[in-house]
PDB file of N, CA and C in Angstrom:
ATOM      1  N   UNK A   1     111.566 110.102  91.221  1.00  0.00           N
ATOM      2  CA  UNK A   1     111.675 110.394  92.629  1.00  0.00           C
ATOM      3  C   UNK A   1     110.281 110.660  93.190  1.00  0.00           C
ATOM      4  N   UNK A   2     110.017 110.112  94.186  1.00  0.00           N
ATOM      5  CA  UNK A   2     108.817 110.234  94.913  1.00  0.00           C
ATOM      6  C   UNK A   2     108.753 111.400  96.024  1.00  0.00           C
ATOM      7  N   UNK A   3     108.190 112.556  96.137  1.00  0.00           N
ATOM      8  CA  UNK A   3     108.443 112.868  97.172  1.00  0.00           C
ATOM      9  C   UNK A   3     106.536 112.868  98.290  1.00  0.00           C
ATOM     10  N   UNK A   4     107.093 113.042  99.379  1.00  0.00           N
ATOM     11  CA  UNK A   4     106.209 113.571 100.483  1.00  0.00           C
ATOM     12  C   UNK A   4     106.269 114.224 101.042  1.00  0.00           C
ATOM     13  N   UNK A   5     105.052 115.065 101.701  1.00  0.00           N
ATOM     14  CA  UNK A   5     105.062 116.082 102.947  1.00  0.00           C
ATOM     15  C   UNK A   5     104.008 116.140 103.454  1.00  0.00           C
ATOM     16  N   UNK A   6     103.824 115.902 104.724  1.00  0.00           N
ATOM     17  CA  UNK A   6     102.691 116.390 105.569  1.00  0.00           C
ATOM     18  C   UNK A   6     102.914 117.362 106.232  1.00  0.00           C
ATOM     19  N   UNK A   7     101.775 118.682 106.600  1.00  0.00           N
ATOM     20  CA  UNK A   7     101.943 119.763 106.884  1.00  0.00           C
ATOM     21  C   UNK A   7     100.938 119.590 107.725  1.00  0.00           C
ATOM     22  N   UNK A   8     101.132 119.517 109.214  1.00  0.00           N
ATOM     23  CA  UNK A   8     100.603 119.037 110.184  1.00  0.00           C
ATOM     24  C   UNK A   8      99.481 120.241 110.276  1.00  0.00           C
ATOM     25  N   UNK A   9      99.806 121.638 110.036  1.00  0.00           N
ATOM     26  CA  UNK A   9      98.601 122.847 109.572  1.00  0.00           C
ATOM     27  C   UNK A   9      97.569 122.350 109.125  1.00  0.00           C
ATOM     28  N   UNK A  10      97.583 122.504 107.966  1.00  0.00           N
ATOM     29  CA  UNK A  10      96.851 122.487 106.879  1.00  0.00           C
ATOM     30  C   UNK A  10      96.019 121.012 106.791  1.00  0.00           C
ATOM     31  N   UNK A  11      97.153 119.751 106.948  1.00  0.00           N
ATOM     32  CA  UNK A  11      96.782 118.584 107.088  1.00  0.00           C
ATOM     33  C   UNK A  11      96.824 118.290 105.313  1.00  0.00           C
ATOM     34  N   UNK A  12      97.529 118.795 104.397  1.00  0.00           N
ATOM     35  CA  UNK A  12      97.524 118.456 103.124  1.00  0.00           C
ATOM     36  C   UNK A  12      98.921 117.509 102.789  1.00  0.00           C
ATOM     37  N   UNK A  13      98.499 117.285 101.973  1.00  0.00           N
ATOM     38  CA  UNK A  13     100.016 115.611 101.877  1.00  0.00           C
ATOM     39  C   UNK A  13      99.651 115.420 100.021  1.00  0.00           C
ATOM     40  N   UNK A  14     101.308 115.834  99.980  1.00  0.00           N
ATOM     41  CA  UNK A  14     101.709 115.599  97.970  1.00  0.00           C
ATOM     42  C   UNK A  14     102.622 114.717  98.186  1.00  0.00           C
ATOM     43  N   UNK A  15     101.932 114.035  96.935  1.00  0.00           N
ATOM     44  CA  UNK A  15     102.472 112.946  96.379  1.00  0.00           C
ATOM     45  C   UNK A  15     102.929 112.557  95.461  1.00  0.00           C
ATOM     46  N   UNK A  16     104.135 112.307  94.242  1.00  0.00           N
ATOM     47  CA  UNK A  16     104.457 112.422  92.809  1.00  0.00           C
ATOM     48  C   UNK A  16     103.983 113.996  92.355  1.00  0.00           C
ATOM     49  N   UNK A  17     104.102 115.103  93.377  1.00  0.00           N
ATOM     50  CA  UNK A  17     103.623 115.864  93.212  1.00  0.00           C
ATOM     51  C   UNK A  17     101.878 116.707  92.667  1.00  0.00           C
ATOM     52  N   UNK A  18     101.461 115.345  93.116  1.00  0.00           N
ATOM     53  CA  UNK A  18     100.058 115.696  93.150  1.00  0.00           C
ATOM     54  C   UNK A  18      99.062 116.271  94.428  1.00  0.00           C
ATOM     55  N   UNK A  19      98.735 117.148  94.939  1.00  0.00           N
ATOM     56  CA  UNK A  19      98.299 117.414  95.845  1.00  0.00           C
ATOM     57  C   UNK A  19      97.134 117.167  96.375  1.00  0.00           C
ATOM     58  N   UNK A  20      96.969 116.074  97.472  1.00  0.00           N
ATOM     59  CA  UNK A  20      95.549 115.520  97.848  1.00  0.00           C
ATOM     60  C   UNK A  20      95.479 115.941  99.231  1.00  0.00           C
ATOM     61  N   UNK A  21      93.653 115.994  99.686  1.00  0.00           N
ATOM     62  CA  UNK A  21      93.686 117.080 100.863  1.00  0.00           C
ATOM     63  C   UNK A  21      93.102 115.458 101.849  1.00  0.00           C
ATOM     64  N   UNK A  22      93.447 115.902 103.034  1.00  0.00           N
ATOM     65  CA  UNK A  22      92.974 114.844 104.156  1.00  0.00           C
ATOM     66  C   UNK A  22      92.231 115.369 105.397  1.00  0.00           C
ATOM     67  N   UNK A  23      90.963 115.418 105.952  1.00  0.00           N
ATOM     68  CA  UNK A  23      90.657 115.878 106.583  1.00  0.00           C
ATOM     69  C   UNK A  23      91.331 115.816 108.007  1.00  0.00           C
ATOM     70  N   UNK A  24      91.618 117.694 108.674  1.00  0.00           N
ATOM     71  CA  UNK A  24      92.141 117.721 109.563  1.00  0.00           C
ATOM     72  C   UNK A  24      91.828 116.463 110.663  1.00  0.00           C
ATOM     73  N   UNK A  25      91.481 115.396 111.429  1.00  0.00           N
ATOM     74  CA  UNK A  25      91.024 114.710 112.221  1.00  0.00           C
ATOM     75  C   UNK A  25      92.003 113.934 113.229  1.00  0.00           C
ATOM     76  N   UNK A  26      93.700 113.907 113.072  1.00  0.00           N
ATOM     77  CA  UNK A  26      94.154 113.002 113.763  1.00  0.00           C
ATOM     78  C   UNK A  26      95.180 114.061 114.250  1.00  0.00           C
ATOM     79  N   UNK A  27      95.682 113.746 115.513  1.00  0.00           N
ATOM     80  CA  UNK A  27      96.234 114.239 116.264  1.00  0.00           C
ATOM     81  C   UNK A  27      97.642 114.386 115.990  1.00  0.00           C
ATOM     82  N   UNK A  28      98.763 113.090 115.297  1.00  0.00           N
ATOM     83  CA  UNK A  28      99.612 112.753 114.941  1.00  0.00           C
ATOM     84  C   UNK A  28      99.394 112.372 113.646  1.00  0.00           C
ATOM     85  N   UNK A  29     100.363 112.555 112.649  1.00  0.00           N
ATOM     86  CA  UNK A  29     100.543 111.469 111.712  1.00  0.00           C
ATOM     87  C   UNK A  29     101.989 111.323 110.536  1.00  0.00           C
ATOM     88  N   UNK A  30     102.266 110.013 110.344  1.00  0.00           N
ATOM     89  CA  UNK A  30     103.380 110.293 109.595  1.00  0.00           C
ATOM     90  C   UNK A  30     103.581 110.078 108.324  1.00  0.00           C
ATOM     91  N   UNK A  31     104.644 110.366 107.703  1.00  0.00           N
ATOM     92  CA  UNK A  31     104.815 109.814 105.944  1.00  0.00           C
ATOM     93  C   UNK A  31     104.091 108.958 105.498  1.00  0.00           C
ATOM     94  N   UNK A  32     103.804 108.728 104.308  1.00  0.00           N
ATOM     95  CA  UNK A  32     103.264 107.592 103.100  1.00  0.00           C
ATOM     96  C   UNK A  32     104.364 106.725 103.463  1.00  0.00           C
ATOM     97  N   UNK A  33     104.670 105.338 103.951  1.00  0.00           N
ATOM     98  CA  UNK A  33     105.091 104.306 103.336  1.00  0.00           C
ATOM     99  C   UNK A  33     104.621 103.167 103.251  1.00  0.00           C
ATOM    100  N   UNK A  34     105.301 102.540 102.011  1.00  0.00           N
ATOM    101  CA  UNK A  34     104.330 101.240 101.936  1.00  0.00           C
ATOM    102  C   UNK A  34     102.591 101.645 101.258  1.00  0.00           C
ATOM    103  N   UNK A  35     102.485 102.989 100.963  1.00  0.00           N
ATOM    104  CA  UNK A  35     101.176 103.463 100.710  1.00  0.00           C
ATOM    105  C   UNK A  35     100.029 103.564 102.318  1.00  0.00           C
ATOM    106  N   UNK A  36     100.830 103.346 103.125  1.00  0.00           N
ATOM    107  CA  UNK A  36     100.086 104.017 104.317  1.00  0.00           C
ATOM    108  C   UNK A  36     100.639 104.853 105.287  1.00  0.00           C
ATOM    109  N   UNK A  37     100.001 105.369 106.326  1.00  0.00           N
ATOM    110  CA  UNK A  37     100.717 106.256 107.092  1.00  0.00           C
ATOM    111  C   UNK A  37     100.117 106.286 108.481  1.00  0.00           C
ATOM    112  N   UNK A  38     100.610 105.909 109.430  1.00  0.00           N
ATOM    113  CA  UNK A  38     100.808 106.175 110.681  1.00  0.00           C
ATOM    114  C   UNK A  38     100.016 107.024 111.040  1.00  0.00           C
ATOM    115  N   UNK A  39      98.932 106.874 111.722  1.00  0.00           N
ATOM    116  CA  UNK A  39      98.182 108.202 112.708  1.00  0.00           C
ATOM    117  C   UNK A  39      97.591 107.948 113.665  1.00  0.00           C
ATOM    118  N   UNK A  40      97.337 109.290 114.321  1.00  0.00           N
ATOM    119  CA  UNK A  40      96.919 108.895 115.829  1.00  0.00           C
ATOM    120  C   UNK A  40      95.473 109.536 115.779  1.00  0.00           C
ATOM    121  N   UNK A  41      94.567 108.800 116.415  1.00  0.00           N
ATOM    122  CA  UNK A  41      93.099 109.394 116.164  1.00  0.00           C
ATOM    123  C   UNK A  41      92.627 109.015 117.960  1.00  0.00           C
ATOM    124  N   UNK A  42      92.148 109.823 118.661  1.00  0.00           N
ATOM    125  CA  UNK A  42      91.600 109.628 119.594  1.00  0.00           C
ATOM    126  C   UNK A  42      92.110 109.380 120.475  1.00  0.00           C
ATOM    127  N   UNK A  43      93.618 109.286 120.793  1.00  0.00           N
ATOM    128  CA  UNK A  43      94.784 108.682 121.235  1.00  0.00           C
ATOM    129  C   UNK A  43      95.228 107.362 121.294  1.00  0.00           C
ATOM    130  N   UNK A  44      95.010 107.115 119.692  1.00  0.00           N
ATOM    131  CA  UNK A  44      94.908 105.375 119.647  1.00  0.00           C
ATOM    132  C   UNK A  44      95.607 105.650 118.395  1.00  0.00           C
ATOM    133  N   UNK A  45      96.426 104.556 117.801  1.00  0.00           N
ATOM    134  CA  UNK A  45      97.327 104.446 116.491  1.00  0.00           C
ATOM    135  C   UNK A  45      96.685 103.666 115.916  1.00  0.00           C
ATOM    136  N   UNK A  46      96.608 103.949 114.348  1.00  0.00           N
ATOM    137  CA  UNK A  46      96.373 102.917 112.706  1.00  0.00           C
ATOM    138  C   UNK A  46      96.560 103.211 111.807  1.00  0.00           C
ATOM    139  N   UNK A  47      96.344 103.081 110.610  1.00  0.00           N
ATOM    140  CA  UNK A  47      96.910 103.583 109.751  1.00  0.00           C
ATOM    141  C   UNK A  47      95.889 103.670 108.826  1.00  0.00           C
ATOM    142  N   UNK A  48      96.071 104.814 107.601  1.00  0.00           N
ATOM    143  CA  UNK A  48      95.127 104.690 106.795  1.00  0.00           C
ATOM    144  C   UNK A  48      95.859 105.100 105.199  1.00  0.00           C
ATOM    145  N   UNK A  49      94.755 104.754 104.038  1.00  0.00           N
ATOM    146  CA  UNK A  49      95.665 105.174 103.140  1.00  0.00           C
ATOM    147  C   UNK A  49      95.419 106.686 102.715  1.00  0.00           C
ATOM    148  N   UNK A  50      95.854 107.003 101.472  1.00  0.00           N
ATOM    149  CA  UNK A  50      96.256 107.652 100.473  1.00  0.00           C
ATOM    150  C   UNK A  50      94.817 108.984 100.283  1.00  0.00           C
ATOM    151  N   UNK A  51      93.252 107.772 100.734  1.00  0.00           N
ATOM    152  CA  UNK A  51      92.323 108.595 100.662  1.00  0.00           C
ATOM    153  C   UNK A  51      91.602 109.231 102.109  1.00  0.00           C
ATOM    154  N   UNK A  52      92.651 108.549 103.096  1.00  0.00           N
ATOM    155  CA  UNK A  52      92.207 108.818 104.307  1.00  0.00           C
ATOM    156  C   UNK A  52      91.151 108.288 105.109  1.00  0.00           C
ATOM    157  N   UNK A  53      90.931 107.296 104.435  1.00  0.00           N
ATOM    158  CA  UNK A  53      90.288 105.892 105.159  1.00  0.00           C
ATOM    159  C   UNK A  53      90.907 104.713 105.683  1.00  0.00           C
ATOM    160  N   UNK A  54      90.663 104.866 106.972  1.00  0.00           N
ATOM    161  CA  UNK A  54      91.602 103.600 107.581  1.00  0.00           C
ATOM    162  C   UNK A  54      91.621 102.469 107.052  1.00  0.00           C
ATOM    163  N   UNK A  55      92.815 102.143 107.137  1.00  0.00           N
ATOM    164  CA  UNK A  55      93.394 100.685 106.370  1.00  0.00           C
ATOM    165  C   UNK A  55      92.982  99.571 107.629  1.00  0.00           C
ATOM    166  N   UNK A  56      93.916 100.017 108.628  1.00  0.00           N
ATOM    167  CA  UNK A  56      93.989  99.254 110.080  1.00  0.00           C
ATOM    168  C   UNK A  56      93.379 100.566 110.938  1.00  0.00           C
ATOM    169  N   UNK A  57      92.015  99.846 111.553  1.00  0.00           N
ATOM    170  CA  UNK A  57      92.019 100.849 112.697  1.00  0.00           C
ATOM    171  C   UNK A  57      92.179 101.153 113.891  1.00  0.00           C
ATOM    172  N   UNK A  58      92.552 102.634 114.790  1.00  0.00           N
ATOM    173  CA  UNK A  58      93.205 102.680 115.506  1.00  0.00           C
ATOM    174  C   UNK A  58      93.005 102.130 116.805  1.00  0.00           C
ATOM    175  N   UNK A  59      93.772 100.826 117.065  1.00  0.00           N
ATOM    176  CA  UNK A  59      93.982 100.324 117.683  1.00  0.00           C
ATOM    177  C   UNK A  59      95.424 100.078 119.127  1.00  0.00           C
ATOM    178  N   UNK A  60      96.229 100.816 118.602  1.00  0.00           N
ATOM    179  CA  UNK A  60      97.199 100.611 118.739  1.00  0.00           C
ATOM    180  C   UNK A  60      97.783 101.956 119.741  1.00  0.00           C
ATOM    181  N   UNK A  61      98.485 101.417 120.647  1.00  0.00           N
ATOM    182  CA  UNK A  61      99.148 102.907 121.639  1.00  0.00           C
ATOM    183  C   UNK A  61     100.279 103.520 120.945  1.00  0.00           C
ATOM    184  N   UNK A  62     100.650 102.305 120.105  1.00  0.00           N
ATOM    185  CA  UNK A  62     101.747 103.640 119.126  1.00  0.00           C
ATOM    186  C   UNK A  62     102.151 102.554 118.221  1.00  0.00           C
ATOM    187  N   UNK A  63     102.662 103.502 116.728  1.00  0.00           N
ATOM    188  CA  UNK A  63     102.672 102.759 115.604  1.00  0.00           C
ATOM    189  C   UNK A  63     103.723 103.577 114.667  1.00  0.00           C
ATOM    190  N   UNK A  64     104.416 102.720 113.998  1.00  0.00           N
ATOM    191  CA  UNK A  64     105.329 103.491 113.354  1.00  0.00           C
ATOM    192  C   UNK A  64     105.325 103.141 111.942  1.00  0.00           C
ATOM    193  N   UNK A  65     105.718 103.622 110.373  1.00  0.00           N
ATOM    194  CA  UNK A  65     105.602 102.985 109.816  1.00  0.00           C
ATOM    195  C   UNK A  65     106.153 101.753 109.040  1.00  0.00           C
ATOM    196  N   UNK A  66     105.344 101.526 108.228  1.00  0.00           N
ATOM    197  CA  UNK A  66     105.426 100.282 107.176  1.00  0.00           C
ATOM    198  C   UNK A  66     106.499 100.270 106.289  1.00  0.00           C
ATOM    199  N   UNK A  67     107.654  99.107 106.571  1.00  0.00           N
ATOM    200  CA  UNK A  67     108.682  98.954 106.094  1.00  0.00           C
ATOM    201  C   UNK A  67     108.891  97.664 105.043  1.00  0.00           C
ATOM    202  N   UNK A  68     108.844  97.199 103.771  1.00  0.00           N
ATOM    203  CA  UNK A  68     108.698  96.362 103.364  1.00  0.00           C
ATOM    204  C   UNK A  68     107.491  95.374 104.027  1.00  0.00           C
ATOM    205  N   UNK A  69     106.378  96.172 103.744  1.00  0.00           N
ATOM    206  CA  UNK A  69     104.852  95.557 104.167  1.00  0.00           C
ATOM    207  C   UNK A  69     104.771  95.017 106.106  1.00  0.00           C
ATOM    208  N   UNK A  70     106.015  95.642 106.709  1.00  0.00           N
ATOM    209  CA  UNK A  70     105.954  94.957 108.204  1.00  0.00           C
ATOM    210  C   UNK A  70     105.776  96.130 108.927  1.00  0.00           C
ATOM    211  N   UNK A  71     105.196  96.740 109.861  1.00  0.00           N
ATOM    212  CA  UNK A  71     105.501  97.685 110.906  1.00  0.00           C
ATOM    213  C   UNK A  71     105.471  97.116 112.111  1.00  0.00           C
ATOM    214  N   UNK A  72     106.272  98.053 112.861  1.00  0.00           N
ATOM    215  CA  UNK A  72     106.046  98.024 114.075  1.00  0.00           C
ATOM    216  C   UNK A  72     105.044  98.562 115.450  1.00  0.00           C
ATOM    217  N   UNK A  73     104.572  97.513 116.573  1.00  0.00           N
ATOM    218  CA  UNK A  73     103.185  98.486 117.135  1.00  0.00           C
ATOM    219  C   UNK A  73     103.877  97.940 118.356  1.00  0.00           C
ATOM    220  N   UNK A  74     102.999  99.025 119.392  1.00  0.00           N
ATOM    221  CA  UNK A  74     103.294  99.090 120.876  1.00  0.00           C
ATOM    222  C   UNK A  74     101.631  98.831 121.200  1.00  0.00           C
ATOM    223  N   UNK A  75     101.932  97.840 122.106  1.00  0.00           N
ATOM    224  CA  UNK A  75     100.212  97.225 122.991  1.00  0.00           C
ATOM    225  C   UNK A  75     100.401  96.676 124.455  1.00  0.00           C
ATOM    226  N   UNK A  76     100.176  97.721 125.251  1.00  0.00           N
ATOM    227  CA  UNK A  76     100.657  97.235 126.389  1.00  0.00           C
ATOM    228  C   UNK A  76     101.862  97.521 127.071  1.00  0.00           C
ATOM    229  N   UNK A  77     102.564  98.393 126.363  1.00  0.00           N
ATOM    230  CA  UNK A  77     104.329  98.802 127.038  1.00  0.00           C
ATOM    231  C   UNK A  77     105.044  97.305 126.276  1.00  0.00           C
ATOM    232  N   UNK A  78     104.283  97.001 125.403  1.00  0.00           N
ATOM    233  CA  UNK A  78     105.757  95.353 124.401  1.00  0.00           C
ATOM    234  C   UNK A  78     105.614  95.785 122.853  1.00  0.00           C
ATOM    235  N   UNK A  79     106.292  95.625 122.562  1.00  0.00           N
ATOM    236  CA  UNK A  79     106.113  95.370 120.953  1.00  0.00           C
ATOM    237  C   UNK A  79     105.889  94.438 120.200  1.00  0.00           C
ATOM    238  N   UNK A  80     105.432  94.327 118.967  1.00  0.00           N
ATOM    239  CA  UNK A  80     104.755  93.431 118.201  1.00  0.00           C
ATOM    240  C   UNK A  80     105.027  94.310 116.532  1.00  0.00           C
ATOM    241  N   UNK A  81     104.674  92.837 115.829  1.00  0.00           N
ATOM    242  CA  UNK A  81     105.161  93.493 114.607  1.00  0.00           C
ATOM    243  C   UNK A  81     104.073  93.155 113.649  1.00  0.00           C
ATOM    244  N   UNK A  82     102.980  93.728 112.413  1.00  0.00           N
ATOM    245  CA  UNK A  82     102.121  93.433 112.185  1.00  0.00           C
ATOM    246  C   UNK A  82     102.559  93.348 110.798  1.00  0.00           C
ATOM    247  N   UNK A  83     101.918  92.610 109.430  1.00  0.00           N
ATOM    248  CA  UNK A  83     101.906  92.950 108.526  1.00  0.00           C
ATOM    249  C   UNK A  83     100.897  94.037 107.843  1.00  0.00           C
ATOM    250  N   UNK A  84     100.856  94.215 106.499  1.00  0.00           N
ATOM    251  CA  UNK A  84      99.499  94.985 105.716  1.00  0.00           C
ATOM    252  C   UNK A  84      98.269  95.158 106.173  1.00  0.00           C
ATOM    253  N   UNK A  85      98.004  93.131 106.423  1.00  0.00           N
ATOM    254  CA  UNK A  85      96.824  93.275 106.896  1.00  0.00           C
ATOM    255  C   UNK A  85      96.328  92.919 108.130  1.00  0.00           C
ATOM    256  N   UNK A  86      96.951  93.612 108.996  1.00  0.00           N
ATOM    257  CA  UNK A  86      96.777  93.722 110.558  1.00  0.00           C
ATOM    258  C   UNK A  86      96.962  92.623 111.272  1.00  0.00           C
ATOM    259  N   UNK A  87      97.704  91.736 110.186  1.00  0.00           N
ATOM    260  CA  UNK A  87      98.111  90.570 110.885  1.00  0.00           C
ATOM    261  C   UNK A  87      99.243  90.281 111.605  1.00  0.00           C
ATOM    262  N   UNK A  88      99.254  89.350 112.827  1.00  0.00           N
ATOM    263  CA  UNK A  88     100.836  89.747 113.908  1.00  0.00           C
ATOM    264  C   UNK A  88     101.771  88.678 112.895  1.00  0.00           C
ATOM    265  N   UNK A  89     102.911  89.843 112.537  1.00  0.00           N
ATOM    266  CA  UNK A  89     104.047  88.655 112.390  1.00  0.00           C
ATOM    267  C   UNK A  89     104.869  87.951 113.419  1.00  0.00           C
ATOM    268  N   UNK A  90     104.958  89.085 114.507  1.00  0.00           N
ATOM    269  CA  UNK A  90     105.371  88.879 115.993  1.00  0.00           C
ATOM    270  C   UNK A  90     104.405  89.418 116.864  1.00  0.00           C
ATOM    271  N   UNK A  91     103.832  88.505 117.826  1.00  0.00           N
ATOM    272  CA  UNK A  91     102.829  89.154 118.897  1.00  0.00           C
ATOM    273  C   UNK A  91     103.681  90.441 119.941  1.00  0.00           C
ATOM    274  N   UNK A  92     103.082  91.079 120.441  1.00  0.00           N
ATOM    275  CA  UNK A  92     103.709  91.858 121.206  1.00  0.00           C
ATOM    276  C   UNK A  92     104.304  91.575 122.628  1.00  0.00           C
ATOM    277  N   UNK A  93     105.862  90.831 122.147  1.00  0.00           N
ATOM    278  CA  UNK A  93     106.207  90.325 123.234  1.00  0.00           C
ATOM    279  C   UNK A  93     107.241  91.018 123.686  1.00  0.00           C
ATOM    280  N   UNK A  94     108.547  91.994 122.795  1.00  0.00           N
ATOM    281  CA  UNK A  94     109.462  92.502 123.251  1.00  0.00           C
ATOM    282  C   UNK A  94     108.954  93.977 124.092  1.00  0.00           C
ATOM    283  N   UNK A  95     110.257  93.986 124.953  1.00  0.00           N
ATOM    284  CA  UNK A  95     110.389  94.968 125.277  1.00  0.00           C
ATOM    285  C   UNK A  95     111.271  95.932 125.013  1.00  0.00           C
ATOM    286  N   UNK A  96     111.713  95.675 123.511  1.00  0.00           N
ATOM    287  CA  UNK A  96     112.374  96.874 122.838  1.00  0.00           C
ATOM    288  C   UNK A  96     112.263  96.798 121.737  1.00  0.00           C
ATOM    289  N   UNK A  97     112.150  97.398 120.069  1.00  0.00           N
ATOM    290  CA  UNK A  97     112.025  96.717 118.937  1.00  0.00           C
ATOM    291  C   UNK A  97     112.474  97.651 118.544  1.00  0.00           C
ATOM    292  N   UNK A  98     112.819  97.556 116.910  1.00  0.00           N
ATOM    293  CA  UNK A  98     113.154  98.344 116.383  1.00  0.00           C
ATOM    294  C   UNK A  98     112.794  98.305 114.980  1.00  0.00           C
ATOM    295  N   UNK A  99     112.566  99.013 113.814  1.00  0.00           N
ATOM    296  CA  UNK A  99     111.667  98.963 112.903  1.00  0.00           C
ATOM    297  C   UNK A  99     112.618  97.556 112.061  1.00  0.00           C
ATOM    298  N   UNK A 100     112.287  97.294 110.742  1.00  0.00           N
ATOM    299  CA  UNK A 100     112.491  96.132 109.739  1.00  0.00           C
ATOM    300  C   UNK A 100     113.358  96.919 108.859  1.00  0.00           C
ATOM    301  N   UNK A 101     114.560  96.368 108.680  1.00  0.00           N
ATOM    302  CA  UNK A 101     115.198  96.645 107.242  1.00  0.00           C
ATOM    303  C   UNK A 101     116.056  95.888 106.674  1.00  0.00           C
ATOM    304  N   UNK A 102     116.485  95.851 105.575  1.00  0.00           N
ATOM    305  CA  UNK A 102     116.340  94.621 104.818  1.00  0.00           C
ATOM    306  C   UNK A 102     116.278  93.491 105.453  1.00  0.00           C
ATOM    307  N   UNK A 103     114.554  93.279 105.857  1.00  0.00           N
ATOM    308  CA  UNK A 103     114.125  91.849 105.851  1.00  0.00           C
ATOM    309  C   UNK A 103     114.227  91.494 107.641  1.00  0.00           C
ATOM    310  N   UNK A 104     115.306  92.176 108.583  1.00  0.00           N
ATOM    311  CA  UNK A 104     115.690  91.802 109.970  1.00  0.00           C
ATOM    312  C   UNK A 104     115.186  92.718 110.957  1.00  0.00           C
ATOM    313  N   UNK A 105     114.749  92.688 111.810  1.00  0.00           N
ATOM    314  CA  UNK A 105     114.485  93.697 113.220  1.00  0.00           C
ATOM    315  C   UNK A 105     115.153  93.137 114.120  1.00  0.00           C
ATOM    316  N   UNK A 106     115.725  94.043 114.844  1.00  0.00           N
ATOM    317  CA  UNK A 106     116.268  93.809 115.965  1.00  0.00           C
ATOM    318  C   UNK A 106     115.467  94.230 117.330  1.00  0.00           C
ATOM    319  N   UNK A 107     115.209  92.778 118.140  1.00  0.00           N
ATOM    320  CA  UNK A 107     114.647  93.763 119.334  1.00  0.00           C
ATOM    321  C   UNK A 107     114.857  92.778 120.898  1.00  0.00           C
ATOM    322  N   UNK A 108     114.498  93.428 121.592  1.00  0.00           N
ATOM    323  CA  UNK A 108     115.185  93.058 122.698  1.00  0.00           C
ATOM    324  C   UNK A 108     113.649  92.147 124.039  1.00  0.00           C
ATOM    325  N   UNK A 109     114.070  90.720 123.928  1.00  0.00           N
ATOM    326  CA  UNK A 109     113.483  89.713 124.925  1.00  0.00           C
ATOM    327  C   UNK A 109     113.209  89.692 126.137  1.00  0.00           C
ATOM    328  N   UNK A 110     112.291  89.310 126.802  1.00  0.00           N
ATOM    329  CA  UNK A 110     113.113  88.981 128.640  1.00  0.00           C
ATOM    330  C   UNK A 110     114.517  88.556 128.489  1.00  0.00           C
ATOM    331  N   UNK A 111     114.841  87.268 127.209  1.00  0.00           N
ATOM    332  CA  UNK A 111     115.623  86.411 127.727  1.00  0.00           C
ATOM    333  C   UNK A 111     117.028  87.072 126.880  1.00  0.00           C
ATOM    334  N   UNK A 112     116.992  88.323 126.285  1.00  0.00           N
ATOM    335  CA  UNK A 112     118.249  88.976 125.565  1.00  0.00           C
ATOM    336  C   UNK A 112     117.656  89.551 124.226  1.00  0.00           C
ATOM    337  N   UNK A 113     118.848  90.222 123.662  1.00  0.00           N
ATOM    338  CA  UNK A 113     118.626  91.174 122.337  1.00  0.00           C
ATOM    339  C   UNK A 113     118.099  89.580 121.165  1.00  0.00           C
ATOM    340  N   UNK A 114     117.955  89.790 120.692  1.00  0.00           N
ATOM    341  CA  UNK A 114     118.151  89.543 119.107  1.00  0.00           C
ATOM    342  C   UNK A 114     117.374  89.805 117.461  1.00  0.00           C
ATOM    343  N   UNK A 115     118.189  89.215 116.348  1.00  0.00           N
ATOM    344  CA  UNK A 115     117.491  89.748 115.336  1.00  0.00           C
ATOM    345  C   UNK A 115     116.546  88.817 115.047  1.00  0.00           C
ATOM    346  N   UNK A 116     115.255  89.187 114.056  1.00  0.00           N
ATOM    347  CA  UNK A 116     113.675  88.123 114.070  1.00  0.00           C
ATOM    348  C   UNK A 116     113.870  89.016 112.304  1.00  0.00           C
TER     349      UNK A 116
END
């Protein structure tokens, strides 16, 4: 079992129960997945890993995490869906999305809902 915790205090985050420290610096940030995590630095979203060096940097008005190597990002009031390496799997065209699981997102078009 893997666990996590970020303690938005302290800014410390265990992992397999090992305890690694991250310097206080981002405003937001969320769980390990995928081996990265969601944060907000400057009021901009990216993600970084494990040692607290950005993976993707913050670029992004909001970011959620990494679900089978895909997340989801907000640029502009649309969504878009990036892989690992900051590459668009979907440009940011919806105006509703919703994260990836097994393999489907659902999100919503000008022209109607559907799954991608």
């Amino acid at each position: 079992m893997v666990y996590y915790k970020f303690c938005t205090i302290r800014h410390f985050i265990i992992y397999n129960l090992v305890l690694f420290y991250i310097k206080p610096i981002f405003q937001q940030a969320s769980e390990f997945s995928d081996s990265l995590a969601a944060v907000c630095f400057e009021g901009r979203f990216g993600y970084i890993n494990k040692k607290g060096q950005f993976s993707i940097l913050p670029i992004y008005d909001n970011a959620w995490s990494f679900k089978n190597g895909r997340a989801r990002v907000l640029v502009k009031d649309t969504y878009g869906y990036i892989d690992k390496n900051n590459v668009y799997i979907a440009q940011p065209m919806f105006e509703f999305a919703l994260d990836f699981n097994e393999n489907l997102a659902c999100a919503k078009h000008e022209n109607g809902i559907g799954i991608y």
